[in-house]
N, C-alpha and C. Protein backbone atom coordinates (compact mmCIF):
# COMPACT_ATOMS: atom_id res chain seq x y z
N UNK A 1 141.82 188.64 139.47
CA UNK A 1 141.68 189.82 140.30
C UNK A 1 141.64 191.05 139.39
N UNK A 2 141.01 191.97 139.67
CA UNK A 2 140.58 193.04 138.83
C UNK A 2 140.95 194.07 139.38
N UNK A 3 141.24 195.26 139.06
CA UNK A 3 141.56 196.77 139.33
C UNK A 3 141.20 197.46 139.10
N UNK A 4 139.84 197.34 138.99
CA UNK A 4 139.10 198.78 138.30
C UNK A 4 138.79 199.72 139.00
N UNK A 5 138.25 199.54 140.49
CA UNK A 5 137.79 201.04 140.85
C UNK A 5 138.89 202.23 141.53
N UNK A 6 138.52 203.09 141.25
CA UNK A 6 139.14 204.32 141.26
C UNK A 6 138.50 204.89 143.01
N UNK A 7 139.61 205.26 144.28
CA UNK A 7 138.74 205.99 145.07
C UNK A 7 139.87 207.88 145.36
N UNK A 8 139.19 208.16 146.05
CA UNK A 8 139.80 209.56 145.96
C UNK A 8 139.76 209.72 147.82
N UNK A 9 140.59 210.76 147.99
CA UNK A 9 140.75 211.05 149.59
C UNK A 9 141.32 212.57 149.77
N UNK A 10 140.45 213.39 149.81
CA UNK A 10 140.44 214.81 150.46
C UNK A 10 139.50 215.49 150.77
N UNK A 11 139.71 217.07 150.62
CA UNK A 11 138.70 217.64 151.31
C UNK A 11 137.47 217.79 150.30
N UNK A 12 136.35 218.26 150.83
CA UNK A 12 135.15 218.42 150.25
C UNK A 12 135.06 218.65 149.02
N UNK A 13 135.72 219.84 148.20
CA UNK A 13 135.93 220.74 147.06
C UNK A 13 136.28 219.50 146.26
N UNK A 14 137.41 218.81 146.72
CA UNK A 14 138.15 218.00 145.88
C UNK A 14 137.38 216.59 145.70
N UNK A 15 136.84 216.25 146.38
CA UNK A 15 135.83 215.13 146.10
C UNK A 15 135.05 215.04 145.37
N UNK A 16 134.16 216.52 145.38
CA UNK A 16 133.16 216.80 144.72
C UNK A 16 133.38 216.48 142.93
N UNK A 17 134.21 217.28 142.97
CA UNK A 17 134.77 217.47 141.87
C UNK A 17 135.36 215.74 141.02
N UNK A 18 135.55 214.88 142.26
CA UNK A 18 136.12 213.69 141.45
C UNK A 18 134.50 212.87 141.08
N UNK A 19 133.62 213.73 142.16
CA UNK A 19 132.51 212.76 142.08
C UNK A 19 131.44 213.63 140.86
N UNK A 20 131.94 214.30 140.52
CA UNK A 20 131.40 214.48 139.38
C UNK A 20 131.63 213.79 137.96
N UNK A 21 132.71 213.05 137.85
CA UNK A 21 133.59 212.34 136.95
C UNK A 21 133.67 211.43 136.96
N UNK A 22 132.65 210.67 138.25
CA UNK A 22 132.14 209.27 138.26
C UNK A 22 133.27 208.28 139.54
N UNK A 23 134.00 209.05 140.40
CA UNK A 23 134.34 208.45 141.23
C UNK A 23 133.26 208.01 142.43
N UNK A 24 133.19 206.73 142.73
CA UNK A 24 132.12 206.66 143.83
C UNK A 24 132.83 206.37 145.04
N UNK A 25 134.20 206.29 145.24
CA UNK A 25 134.78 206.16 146.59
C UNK A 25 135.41 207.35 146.97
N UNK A 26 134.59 207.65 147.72
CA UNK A 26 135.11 209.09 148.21
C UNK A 26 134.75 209.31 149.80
N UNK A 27 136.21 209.90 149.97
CA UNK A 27 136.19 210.30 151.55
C UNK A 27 136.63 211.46 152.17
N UNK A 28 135.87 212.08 152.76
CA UNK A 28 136.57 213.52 153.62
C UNK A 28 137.01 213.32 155.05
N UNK A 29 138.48 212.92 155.71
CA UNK A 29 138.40 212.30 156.71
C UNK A 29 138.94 213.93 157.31
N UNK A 30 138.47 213.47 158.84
CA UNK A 30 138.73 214.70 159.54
C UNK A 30 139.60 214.85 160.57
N UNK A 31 140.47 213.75 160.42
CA UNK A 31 141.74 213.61 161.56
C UNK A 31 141.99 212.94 160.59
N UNK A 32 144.30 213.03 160.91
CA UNK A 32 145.19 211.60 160.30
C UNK A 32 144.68 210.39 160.49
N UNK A 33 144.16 210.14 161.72
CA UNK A 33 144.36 209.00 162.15
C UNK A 33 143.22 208.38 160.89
N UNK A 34 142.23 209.34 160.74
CA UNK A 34 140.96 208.86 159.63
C UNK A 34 141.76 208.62 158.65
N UNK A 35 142.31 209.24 158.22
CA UNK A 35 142.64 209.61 157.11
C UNK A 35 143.76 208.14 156.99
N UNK A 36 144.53 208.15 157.55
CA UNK A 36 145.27 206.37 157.58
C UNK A 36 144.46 205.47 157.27
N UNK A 37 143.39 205.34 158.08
CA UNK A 37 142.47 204.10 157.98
C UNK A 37 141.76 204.04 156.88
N UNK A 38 141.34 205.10 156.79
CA UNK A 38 140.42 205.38 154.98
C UNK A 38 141.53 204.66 153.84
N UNK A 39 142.89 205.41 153.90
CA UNK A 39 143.75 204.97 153.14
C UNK A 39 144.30 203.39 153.08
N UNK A 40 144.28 202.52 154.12
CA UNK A 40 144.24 200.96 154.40
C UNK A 40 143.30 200.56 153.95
N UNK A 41 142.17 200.98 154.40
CA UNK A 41 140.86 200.38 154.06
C UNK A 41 140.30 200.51 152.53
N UNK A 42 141.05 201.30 151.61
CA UNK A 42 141.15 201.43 150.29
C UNK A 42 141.93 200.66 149.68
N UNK A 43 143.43 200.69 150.45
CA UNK A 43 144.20 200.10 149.96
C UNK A 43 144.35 198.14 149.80
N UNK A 44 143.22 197.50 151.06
CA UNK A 44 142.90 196.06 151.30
C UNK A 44 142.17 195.91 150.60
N UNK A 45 141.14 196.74 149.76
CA UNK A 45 140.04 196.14 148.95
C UNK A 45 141.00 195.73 147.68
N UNK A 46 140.36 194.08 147.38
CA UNK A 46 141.49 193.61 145.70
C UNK A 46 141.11 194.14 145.10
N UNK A 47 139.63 194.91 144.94
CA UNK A 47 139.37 195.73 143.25
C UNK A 47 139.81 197.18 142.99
N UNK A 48 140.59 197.44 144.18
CA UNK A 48 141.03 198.64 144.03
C UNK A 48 142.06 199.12 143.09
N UNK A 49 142.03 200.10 141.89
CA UNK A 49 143.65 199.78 140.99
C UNK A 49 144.24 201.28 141.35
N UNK A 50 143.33 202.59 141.76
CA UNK A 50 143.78 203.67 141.98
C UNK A 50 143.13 204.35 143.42
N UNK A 51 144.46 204.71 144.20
CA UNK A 51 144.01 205.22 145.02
C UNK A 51 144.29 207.34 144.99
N UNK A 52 143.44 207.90 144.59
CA UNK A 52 144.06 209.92 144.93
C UNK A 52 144.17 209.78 146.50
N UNK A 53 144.59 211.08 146.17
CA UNK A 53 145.02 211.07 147.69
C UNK A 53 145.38 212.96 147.72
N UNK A 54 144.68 214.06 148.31
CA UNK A 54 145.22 215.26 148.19
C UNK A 54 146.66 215.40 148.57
N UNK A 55 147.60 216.08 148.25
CA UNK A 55 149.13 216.37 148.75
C UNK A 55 148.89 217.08 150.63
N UNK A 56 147.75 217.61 150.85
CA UNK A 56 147.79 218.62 151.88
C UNK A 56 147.00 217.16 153.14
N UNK A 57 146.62 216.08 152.44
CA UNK A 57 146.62 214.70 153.83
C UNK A 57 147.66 214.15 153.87
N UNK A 58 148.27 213.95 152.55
CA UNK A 58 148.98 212.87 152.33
C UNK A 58 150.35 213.26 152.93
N UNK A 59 150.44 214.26 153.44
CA UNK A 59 151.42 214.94 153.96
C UNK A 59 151.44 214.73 155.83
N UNK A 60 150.49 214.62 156.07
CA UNK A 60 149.64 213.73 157.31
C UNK A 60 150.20 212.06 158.03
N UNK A 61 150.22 211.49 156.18
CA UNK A 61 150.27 209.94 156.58
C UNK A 61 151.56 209.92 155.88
N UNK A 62 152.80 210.30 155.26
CA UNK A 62 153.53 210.30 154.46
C UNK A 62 153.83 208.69 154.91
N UNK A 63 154.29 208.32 155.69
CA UNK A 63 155.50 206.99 156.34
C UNK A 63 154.52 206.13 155.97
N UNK A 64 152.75 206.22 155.93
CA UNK A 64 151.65 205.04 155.36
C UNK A 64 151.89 205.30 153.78
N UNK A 65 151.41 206.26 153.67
CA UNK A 65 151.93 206.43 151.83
C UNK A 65 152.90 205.07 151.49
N UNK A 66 154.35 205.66 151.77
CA UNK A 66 155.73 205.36 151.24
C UNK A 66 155.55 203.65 151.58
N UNK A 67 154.98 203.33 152.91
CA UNK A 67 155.14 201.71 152.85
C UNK A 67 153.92 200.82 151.79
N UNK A 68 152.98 201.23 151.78
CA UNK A 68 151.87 200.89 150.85
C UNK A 68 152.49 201.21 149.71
N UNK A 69 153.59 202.24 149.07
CA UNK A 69 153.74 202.17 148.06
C UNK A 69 154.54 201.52 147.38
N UNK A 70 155.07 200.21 148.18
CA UNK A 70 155.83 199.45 147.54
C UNK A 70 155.42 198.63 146.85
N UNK A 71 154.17 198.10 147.34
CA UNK A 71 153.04 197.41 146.13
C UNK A 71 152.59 197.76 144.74
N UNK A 72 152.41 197.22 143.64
CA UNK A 72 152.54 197.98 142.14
C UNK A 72 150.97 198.27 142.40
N UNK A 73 149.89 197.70 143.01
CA UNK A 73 148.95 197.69 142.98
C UNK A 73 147.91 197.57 144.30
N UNK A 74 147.70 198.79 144.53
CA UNK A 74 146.83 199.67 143.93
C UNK A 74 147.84 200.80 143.71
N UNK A 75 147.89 201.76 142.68
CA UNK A 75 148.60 202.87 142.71
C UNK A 75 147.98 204.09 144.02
N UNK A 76 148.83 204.82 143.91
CA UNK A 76 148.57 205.77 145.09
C UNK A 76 149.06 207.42 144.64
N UNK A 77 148.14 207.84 144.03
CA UNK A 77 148.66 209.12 143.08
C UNK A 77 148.46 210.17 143.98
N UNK A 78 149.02 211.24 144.27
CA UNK A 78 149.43 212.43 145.09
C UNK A 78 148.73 213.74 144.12
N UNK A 79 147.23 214.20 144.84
CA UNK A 79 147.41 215.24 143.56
C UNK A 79 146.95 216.55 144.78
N UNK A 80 147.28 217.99 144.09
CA UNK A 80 147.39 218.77 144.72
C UNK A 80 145.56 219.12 144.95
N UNK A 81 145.15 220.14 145.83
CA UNK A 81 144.19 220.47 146.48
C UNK A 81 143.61 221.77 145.83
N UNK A 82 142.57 222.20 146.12
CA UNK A 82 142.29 223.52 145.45
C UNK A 82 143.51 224.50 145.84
N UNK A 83 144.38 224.63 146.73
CA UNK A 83 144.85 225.39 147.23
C UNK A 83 146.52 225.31 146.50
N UNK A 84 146.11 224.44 145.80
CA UNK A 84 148.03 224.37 144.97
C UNK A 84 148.55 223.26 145.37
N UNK A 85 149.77 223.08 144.92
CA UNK A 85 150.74 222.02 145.42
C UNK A 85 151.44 222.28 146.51
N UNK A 86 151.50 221.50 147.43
CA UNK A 86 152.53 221.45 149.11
C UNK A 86 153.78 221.05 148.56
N UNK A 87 153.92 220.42 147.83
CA UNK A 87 155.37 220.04 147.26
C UNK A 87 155.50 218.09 148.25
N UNK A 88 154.16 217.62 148.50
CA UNK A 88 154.23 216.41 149.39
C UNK A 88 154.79 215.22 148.36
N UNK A 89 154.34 215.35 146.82
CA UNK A 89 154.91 214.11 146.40
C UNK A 89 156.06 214.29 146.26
N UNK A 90 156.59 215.38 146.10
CA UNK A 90 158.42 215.24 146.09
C UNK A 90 159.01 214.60 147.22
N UNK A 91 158.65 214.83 148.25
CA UNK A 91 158.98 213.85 149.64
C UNK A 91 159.04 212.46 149.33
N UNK A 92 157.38 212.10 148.99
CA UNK A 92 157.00 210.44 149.16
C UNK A 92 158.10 209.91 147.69
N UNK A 93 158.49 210.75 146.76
CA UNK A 93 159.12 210.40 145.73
C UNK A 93 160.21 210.18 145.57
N UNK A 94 161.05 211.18 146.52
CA UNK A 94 162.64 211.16 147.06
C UNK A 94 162.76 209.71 148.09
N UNK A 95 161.61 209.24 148.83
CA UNK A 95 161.38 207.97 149.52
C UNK A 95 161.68 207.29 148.79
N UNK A 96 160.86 207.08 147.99
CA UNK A 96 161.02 205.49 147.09
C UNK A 96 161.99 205.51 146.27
N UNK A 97 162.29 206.34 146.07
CA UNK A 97 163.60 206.33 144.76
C UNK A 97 164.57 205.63 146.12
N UNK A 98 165.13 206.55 147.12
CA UNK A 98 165.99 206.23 148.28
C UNK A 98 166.11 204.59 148.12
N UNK A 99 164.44 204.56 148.65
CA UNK A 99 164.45 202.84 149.03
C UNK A 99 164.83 201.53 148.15
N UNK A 100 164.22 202.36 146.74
CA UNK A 100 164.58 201.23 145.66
C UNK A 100 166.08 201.32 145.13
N UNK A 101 167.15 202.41 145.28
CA UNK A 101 168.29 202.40 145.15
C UNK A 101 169.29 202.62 146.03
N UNK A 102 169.06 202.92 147.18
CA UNK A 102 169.77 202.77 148.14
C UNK A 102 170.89 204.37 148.41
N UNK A 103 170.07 204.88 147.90
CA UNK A 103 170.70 206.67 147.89
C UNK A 103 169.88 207.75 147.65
N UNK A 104 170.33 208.78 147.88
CA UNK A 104 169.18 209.99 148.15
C UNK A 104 169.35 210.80 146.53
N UNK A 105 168.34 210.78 145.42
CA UNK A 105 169.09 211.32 144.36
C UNK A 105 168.07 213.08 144.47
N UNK A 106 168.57 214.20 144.20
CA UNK A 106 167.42 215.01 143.89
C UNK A 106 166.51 215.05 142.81
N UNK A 107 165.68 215.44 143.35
CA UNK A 107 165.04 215.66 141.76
C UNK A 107 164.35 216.98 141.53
């Protein structure tokens, strides 16, 4: 099983920009509910090894994030939007730390 392709998930600006750099999975969804399914439907393909994801959706699906992210593979990287950082991966990050140790640590 292989992990090579790379897909990305936000708005227009931010796509563009990945698809200039040779990402070919790219999606602008226009509701959560898209935006979940895009993110499953990325996340079921086996050749998938990286999934982006803008902070300003991912903030949308956080509770899909955090359970998909218990898998090592595909990764699921949180990056901010033209508009800055929301502060969303500190959330999904304070999650998994929680889950994998069983306490809330700050960071």
């Amino acid at each position: 099983m292989s992990s090579e392709k790379i897909a990305i998930i936000g708005d227009r600006d931010t796509v563009t920009g990945f698809r200039l750099v040779g990402v070919s999975e790219c999606a602008t969804p226009k509701s959560p509910e898209e935006t979940r399914e895009l993110l499953l439907d990325f996340f079921r393909d086996p050749s998938m090894g990286l999934i982006i994801i803008t902070e300003a959706l991912a903030s949308q699906v956080e509770d899909t994030i955090v359970e998909l992210s218990q898998s090592p593979v595909p990764v699921i990287l949180l990056v901010p939007d033209r508009n800055g950082s929301t502060g969303a991966y500190e959330t999904v990050l304070k999650e998994l730390i929680r889950r994998a140790v069983g306490i809330e640590i700050k960071i």
